[in-house]
Protein backbone atom coordinates (compact mmCIF):
# COMPACT_ATOMS: atom_id res chain seq x y z
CA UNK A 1 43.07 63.77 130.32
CA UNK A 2 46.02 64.36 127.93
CA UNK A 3 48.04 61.34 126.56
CA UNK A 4 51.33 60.03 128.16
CA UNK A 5 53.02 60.74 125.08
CA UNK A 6 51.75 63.68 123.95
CA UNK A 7 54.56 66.73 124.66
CA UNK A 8 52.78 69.97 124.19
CA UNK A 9 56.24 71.84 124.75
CA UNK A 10 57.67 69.79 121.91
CA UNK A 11 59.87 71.75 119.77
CA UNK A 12 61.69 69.40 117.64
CA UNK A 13 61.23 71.11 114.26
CA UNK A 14 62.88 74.44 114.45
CA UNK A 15 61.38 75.71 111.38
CA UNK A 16 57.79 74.86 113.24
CA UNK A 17 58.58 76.34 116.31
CA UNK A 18 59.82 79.58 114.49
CA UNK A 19 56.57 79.46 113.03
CA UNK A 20 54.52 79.10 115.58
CA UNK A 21 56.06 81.66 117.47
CA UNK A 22 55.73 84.04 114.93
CA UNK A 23 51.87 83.22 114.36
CA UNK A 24 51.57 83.64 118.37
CA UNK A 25 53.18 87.78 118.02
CA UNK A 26 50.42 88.18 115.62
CA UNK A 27 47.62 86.31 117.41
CA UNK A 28 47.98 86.35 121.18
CA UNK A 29 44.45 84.19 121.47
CA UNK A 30 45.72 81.43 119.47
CA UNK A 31 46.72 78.32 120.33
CA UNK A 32 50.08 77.99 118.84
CA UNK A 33 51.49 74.58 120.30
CA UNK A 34 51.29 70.93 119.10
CA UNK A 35 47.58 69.88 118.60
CA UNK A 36 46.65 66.91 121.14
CA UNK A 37 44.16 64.24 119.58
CA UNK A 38 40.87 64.76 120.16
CA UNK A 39 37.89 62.19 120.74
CA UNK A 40 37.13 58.85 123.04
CA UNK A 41 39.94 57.38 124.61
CA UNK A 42 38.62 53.67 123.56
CA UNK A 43 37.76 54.53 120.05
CA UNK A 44 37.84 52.28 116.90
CA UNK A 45 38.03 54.66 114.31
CA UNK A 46 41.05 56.83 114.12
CA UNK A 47 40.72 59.87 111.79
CA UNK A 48 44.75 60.92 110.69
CA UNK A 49 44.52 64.62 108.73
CA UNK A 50 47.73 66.58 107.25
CA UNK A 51 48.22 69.33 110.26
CA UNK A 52 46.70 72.21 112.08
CA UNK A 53 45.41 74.69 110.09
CA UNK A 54 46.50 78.24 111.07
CA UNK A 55 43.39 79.99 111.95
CA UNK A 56 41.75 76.73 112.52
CA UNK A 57 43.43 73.78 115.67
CA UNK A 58 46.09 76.25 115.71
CA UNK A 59 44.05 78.90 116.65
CA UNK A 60 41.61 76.72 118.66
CA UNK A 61 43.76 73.79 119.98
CA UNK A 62 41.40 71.13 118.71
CA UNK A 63 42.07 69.12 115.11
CA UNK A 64 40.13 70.44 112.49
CA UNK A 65 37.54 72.79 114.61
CA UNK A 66 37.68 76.36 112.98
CA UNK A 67 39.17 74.64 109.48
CA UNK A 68 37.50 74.83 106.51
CA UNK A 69 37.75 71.13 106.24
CA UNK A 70 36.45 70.24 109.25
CA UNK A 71 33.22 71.50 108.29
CA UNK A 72 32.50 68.80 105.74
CA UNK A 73 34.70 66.61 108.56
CA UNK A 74 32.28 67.35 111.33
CA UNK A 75 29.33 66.79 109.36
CA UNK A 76 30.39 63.56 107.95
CA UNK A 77 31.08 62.50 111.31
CA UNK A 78 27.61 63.38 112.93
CA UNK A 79 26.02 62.05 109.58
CA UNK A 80 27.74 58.96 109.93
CA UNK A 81 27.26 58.55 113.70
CA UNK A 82 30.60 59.02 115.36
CA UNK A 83 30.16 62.82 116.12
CA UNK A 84 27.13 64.49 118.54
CA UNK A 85 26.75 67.25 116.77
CA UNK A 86 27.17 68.72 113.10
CA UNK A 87 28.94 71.66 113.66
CA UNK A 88 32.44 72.15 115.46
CA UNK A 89 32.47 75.75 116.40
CA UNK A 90 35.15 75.75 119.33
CA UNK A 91 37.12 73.58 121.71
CA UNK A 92 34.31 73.97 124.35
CA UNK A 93 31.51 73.67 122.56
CA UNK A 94 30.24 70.39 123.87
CA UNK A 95 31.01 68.53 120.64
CA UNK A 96 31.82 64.45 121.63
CA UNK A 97 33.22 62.00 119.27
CA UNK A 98 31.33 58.23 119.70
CA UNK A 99 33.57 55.66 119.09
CA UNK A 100 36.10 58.19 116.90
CA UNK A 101 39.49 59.94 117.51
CA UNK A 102 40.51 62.55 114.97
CA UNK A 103 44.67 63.59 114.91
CA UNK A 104 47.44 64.63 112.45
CA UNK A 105 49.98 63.04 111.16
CA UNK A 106 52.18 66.43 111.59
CA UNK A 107 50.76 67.71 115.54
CA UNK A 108 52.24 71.74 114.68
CA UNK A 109 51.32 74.32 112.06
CA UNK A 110 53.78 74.07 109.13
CA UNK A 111 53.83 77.19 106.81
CA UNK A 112 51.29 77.05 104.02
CA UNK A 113 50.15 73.98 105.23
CA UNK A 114 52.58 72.19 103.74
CA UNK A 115 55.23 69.66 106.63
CA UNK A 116 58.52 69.18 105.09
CA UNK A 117 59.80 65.46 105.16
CA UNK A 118 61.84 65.73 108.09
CA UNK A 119 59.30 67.21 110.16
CA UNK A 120 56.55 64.17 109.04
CA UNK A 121 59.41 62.08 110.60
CA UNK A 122 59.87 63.81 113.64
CA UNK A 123 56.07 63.43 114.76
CA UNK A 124 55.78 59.74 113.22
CA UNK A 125 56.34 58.52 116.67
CA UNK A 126 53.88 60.12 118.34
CA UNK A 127 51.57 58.89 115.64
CA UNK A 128 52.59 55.48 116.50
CA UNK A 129 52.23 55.49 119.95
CA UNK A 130 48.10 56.54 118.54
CA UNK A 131 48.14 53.39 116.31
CA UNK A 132 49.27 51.21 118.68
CA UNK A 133 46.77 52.35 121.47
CA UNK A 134 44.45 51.14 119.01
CA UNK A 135 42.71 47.43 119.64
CA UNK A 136 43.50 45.25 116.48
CA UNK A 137 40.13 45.14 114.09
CA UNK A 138 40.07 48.97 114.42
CA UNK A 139 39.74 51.56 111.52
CA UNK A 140 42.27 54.38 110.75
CA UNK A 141 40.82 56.58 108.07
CA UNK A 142 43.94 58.43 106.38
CA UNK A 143 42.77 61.99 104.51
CA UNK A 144 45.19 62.79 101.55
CA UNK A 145 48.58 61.01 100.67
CA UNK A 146 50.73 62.64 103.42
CA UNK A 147 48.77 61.24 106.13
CA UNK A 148 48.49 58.12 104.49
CA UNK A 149 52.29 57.88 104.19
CA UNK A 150 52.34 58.28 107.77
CA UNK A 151 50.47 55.62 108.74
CA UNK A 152 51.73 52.93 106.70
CA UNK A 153 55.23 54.64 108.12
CA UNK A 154 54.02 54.62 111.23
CA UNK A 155 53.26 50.58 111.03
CA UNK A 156 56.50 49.87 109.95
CA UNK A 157 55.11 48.72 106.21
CA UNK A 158 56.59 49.75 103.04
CA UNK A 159 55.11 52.28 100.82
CA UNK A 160 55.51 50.52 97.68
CA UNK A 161 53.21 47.55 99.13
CA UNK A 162 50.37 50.39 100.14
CA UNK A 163 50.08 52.86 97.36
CA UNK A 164 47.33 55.82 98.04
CA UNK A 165 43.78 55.75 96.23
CA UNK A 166 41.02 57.39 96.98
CA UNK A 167 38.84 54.65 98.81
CA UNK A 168 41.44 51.83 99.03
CA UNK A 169 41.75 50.35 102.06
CA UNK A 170 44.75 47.77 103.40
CA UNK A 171 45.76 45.52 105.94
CA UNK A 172 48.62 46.51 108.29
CA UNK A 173 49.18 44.99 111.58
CA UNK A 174 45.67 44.05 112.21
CA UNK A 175 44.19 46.99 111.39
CA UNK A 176 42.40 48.26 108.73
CA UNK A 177 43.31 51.40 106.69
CA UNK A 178 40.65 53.42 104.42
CA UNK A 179 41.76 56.14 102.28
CA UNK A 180 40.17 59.61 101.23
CA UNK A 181 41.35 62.38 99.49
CA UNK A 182 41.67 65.55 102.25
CA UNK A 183 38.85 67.56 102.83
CA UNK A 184 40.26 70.58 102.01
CA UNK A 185 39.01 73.73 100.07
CA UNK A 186 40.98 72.92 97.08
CA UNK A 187 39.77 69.66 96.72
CA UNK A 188 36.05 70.07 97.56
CA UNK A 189 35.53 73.20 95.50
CA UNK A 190 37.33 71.51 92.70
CA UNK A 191 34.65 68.71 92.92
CA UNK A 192 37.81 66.34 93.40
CA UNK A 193 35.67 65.32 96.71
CA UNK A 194 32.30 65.78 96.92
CA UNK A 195 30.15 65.19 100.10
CA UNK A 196 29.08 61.88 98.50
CA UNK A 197 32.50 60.72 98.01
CA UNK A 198 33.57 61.56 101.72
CA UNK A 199 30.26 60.02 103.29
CA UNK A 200 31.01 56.86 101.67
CA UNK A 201 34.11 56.13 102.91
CA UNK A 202 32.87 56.75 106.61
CA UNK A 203 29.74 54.70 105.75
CA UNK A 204 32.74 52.02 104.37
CA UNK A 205 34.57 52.34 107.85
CA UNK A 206 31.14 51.56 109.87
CA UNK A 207 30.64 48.62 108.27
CA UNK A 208 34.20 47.43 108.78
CA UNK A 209 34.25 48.28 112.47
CA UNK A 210 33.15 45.14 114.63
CA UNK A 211 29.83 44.93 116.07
């Protein structure tokens, strides 16, 4: 069952939804809407990324399945004991998240993956709504500095207070925020994250989950 708050006809970026639209002419099989959330309903952990990749949750509606990233994701996950399987090869493929939601700070493709300001805005409240369906003590695991900006937006803090790390973690309205650098291609192949690096900080938000 889809979220209250989730609007999968939402077209409030224009530059998006000329985007999209586009995408969809080219690729009748994809996707090409906002990108729901994906995982339990009553999870602890929530998992924020950047956006839909295009030939990834564009292309197969769920966050991060068919990315790049969401192979060391995925793994991670299983590996860490909040995914079933390994491996996220499509949107019906079985795969359940245990305890674990994974969404975007940004819910539509943006052009070279990269959300303009204004459009980071325009979805914060629907990342809000997600933060504040969460029970206080829970995790929210932010993946690179534009999803991190979106949660501590999203929590009414100020940025200043919060700056991004790699492995920092902060206290914001009874939660608890970890940060890792994205998954990406860039920054894996570059060694910037390496599979040891990403475990950790998912190992890191086990322990801080309660019991």
């Amino acid at each position: 069952m889809r979220d209250a708050w989730f609007d999968i006809g939402c077209r409030r970026c224009g530059r998006l939804a000329d985007f999209m639209a586009r995408v969809k002419a080219d690729h009748p099989a994809y996707h090409c809407r906002p990108v729901p959330p994906f995982g339990d309903p009553g999870a602890r952990l929530l998992v924020v990324g950047l956006a839909p990749g295009m030939h990834g949750a564009n292309a197969s509606g769920r966050p991060f399945t068919g990315d790049h990233a969401g192979i060391l994701l995925y793994r991670t996950l299983y590996e860490t004991g909040f995914a079933s399987a390994p491996v996220s090869e499509h949107a019906d493929d079985g795969l359940e998240l245990r305890g674990c939601r994974i969404t975007n700070a940004v819910k539509c493709l943006p052009p070279q993956n990269k959300p303009i300001g204004e459009e980071v805005r325009n979805c914060n409240p629907f990342l809000r709504e997600e933060l504040r369906a969460l029970e206080p003590g829970s995790v929210v695991v932010a993946l690179g500095q534009v999803a991190h900006r979106a949660v501590v937006s999203a929590l009414g803090a100020r940025q200043k207070d919060h700056p991004f790390a790699h492995g920092a973690e902060h206290e914001l309205a009874g939660l608890r925020l970890v940060d890792s650098y994205h998954c990406s291609r860039y920054n894996t192949q570059t060694k910037r994250l390496t599979a040891e690096m990403f475990r950790e900080v998912f190992r890191r938000a086990r322990t801080l989950l309660p019991p």
